[in-house]
C-alpha atoms as a PDB file:
ATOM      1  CA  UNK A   1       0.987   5.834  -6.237  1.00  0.00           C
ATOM      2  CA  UNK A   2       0.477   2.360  -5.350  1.00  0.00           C
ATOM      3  CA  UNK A   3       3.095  -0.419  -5.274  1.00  0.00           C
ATOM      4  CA  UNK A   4       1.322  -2.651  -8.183  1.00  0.00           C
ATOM      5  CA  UNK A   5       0.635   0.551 -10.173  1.00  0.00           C
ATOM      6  CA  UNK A   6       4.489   1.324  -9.929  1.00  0.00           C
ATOM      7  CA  UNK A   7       4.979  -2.050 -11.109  1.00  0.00           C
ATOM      8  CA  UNK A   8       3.417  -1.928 -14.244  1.00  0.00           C
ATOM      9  CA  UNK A   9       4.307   1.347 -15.448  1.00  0.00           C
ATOM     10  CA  UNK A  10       6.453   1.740 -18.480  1.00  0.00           C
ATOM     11  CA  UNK A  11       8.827   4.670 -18.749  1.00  0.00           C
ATOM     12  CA  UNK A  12       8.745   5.771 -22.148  1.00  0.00           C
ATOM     13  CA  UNK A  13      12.709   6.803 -23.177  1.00  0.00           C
ATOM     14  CA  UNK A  14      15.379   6.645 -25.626  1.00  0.00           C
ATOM     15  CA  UNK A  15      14.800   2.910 -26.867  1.00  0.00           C
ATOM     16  CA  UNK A  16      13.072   1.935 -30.200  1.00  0.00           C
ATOM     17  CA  UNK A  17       9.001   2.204 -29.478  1.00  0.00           C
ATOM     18  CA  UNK A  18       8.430  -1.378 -30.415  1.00  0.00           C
ATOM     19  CA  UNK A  19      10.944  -2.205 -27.272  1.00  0.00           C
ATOM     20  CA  UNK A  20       8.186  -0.614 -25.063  1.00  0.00           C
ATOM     21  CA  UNK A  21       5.406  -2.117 -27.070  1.00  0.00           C
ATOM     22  CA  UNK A  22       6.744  -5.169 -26.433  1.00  0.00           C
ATOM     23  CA  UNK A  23       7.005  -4.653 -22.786  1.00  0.00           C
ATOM     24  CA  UNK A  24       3.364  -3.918 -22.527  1.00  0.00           C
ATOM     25  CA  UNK A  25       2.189  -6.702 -24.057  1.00  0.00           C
ATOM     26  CA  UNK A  26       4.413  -9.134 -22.276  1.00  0.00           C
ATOM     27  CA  UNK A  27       2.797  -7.102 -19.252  1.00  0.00           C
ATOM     28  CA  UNK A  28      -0.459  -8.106 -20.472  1.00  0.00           C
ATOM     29  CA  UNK A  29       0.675 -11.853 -21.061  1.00  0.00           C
ATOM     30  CA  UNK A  30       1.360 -12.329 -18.055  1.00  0.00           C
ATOM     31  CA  UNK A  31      -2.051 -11.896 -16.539  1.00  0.00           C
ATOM     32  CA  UNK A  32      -2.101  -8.223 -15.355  1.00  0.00           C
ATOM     33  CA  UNK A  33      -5.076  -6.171 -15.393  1.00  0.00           C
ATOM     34  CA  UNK A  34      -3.757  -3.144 -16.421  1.00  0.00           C
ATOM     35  CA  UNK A  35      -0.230  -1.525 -17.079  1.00  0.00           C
ATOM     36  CA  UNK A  36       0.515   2.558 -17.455  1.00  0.00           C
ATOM     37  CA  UNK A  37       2.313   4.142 -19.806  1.00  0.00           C
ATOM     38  CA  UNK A  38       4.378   6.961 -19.008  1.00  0.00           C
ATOM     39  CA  UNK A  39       6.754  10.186 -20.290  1.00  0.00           C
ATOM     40  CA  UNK A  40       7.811  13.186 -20.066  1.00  0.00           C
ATOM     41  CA  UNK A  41       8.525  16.281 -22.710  1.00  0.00           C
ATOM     42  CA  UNK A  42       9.776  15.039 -26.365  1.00  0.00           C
ATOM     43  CA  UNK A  43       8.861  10.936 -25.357  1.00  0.00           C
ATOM     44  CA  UNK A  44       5.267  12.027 -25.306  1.00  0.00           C
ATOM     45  CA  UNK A  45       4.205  11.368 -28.763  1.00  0.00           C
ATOM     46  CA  UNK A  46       6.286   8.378 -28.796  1.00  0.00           C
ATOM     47  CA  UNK A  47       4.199   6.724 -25.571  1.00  0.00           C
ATOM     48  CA  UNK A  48       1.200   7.734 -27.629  1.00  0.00           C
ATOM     49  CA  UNK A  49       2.728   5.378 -30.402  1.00  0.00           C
ATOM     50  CA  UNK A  50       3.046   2.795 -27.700  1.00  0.00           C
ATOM     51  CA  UNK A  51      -0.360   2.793 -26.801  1.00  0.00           C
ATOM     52  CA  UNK A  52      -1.618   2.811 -30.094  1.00  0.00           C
ATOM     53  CA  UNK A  53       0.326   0.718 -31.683  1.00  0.00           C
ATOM     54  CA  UNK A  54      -0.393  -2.060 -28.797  1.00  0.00           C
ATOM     55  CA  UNK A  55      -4.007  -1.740 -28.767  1.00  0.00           C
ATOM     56  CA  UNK A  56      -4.316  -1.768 -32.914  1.00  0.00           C
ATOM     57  CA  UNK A  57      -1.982  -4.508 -33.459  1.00  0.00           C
ATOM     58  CA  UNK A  58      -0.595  -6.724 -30.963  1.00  0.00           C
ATOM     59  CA  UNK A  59      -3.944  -6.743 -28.552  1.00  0.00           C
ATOM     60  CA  UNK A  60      -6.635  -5.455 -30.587  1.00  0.00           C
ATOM     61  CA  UNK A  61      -9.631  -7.807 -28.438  1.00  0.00           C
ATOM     62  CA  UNK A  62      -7.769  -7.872 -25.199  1.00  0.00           C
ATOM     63  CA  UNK A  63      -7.017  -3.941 -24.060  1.00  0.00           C
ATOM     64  CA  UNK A  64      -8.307  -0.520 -24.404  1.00  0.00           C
ATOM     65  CA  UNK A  65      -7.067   2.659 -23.336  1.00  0.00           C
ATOM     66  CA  UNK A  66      -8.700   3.560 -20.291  1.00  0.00           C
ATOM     67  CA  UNK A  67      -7.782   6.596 -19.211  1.00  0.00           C
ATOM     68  CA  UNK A  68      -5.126   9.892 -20.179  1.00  0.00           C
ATOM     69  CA  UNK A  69      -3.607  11.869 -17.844  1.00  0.00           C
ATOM     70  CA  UNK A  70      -1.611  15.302 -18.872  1.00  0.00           C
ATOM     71  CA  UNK A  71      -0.165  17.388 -16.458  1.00  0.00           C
ATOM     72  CA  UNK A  72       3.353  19.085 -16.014  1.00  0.00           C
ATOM     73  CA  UNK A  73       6.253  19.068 -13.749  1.00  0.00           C
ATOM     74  CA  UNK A  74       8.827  21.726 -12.709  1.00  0.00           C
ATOM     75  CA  UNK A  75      12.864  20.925 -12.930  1.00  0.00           C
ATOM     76  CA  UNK A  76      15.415  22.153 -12.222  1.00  0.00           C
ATOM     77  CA  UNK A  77      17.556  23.241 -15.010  1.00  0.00           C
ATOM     78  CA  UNK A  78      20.887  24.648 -14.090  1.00  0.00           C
ATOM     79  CA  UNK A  79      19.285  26.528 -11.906  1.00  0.00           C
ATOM     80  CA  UNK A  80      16.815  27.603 -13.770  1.00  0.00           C
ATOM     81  CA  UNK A  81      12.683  26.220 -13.299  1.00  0.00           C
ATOM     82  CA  UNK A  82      11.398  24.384 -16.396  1.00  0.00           C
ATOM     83  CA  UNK A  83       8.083  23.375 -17.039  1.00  0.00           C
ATOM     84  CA  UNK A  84       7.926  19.908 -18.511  1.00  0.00           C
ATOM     85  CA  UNK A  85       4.517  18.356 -19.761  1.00  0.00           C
ATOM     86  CA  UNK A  86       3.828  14.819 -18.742  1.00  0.00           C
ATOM     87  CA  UNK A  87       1.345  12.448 -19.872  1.00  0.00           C
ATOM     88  CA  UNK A  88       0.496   8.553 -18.150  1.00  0.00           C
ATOM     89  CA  UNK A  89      -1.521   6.447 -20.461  1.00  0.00           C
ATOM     90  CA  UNK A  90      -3.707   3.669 -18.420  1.00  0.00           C
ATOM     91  CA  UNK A  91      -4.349   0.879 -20.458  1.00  0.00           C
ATOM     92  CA  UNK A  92      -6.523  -2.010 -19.148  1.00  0.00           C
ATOM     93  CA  UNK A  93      -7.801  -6.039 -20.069  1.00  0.00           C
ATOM     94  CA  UNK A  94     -11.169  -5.528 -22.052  1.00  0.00           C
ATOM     95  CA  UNK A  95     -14.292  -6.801 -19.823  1.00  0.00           C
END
């Protein structure tokens, strides 16, 4: 993972999902080319939300969802392994 792609990635958590929206757009405001979106287990369908909710109403001509990634990752749990799904949502400036 680069340094500018760790930069402009947005860990989806706890916090209202227009708090992240508004994250990615001032991302976008700012002159970036591109900005992921990323979570982890039960914050996945709200980092969908993000991404959709971005693109159809705050930045409908400026970005597009590029590219989704889905994958999983093992923790630790009390000593226990558990599989957690991830997903990273690239979003990028419209050509």
């Amino acid at each position: 993972m680069s340094k500018d792609e760790k930069k402009n990635a947005i860990y989806i958590g706890k916090k209202g999902t227009m708090n992240y929206c508004l994250v990615v757009v001032t991302i976008f405001n700012k002159g970036e080319e591109e900005c992921t979106i990323r979570a982890r287990g039960r914050s996945i369908s709200k980092a969908v939300d993000v991404a959709e909710i971005t693109k159809h109403r705050f930045l409908p001509d400026i970005v597009e969802i590029a590219d989704v990634t889905i994958g999983s990752e093992v923790l630790d749990s009390d000593g226990q392994p558990k599989t957690v799904s991830t997903i990273d949502i690239l979003m990028k400036r419209k050509v």
